[in-house]
Protein backbone atom coordinates (compact mmCIF):
# COMPACT_ATOMS: atom_id res chain seq x y z
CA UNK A 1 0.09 -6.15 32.80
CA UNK A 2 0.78 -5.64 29.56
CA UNK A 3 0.59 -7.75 26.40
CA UNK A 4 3.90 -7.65 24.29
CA UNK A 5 1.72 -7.22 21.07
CA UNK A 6 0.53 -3.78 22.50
CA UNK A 7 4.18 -2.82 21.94
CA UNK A 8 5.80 -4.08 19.28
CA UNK A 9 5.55 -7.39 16.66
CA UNK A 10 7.66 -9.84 19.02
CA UNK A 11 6.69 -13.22 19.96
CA UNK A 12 4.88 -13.72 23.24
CA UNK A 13 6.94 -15.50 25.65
CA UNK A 14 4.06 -17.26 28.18
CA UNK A 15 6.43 -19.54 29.58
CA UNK A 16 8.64 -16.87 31.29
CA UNK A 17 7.69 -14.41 33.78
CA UNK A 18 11.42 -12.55 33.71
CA UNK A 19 14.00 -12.54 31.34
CA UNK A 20 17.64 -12.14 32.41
CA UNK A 21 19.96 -9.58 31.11
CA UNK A 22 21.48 -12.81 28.89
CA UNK A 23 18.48 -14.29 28.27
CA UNK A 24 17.87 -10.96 26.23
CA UNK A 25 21.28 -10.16 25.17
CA UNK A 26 21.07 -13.79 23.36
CA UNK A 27 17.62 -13.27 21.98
CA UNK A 28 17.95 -10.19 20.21
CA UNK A 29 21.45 -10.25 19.38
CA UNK A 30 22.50 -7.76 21.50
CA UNK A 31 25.16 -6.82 24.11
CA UNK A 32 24.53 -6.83 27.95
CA UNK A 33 26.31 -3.34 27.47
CA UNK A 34 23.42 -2.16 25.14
CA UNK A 35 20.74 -3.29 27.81
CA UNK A 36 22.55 -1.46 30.15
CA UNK A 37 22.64 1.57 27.59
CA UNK A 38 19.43 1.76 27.31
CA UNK A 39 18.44 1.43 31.10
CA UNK A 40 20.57 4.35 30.96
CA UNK A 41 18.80 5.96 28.38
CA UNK A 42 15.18 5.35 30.32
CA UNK A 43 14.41 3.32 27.76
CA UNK A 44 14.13 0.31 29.35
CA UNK A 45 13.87 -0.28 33.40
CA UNK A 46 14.73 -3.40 34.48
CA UNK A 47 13.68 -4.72 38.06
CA UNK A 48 16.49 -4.93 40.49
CA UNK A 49 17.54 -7.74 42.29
CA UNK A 50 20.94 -6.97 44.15
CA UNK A 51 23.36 -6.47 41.49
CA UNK A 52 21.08 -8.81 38.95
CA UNK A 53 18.54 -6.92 36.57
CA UNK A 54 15.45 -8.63 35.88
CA UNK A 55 13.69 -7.73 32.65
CA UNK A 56 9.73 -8.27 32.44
CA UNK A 57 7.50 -8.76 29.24
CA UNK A 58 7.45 -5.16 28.74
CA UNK A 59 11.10 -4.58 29.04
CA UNK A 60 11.13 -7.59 26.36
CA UNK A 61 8.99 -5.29 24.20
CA UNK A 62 10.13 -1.71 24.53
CA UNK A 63 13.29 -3.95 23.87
CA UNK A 64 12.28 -5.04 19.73
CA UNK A 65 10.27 -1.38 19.14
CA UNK A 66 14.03 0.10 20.12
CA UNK A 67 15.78 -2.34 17.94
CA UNK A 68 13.52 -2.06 14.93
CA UNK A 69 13.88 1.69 15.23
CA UNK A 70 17.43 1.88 15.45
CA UNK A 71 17.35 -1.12 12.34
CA UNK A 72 15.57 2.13 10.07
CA UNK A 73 17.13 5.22 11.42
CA UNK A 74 14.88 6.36 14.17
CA UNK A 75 17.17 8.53 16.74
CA UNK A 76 16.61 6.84 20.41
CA UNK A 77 14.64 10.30 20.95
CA UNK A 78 12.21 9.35 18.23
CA UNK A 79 12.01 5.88 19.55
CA UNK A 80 11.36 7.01 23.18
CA UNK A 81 8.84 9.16 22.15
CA UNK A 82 6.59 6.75 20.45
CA UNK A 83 6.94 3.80 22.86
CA UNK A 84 6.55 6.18 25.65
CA UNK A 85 3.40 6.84 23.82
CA UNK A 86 2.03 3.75 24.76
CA UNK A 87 1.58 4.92 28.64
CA UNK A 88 -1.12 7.75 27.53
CA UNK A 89 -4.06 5.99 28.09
CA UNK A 90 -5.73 6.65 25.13
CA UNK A 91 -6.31 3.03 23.26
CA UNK A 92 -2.71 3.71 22.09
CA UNK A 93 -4.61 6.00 19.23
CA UNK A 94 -1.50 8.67 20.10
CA UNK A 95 1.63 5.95 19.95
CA UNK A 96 -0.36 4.58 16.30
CA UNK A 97 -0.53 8.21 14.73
CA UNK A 98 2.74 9.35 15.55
CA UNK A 99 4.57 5.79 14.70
CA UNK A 100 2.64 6.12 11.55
CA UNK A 101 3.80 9.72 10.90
CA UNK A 102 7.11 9.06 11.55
CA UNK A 103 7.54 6.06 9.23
CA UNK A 104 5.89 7.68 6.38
CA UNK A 105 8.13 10.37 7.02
CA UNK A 106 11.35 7.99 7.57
CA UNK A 107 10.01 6.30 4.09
CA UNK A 108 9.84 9.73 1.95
CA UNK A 109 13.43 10.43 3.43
CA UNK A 110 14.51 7.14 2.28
CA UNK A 111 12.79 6.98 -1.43
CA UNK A 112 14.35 10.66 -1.63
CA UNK A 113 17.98 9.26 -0.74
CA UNK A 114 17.31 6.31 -3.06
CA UNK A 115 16.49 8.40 -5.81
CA UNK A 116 19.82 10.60 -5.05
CA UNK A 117 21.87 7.56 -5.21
CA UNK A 118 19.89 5.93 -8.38
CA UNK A 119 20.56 9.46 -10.05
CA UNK A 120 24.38 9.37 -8.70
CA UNK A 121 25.12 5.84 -9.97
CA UNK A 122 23.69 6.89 -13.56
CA UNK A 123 25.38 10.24 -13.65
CA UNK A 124 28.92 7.79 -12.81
CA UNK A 125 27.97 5.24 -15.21
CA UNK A 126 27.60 7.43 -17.94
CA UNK A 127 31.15 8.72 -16.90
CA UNK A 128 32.98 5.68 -16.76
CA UNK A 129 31.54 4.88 -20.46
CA UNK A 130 32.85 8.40 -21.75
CA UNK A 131 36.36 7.75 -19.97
CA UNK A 132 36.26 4.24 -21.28
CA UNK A 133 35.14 5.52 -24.76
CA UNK A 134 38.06 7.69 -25.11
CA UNK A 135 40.64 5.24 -23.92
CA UNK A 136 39.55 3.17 -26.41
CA UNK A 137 39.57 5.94 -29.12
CA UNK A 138 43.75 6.47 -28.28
CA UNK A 139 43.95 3.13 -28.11
């Protein structure tokens, strides 16, 4: 089994066994809807019990490396892709480099867009001062 730091930063939860589809729905802040989504999805595979799904420590886990990658933009492709990467076998060396990759290319995307909207709130500014200059000229 598993430990929940090989897949994401979440707190390890040694005094369960199983979580519950609430039990994770209230811990993360999600809907039961969303779990269900991303069973769906294959993101997530809950253990079946009758109609009841019962989520284990790795469920728990895929669950916060899905919610931090949705939190910073990742598509649920990207996301799949590097927790799947965990399953390779290889020390996790393959999941690190590619989550790596992938945020420093999430970052460069996102210091490019934040200098696009520094340069656009300048580019108004200076606007609404030559607007407000001449109103105050006819004034």
């Amino acid at each position: 089994m598993a430990t929940i730091s090989a897949h994401a930063v979440v707190a390890p939860r040694p005094d369960r066994e199983h979580f519950s589809i609430s039990d994770l729905s209230a811990e993360f802040g999600v809907t039961a809807r969303a779990l269900r989504f991303y069973e769906d999805e294959g993101l997530i595979a809950p253990e079946r019990r009758g109609t009841a799904r019962i989520y284990s420590h790795r469920d728990r886990a895929r669950l916060a490396w899905i919610l931090r990658g949705k939190r910073v933009g990742f598509s649920l492709a990207e996301i799949r892709e590097m927790i799947d990467l965990y399953d390779v076998g290889d020390g996790r060396r393959a999941q690190r480099k590619t989550t790596l990759d992938r945020c420093r290319a999430r970052i460069a995307l996102l210091d490019e867009q934040k200098r696009d909207i520094d340069a656009a709130i300048a580019e108004l500014t200076d606007f609404v001062a030559l607007i407000e200059a001449a109103n105050d000229q006819k004034d």
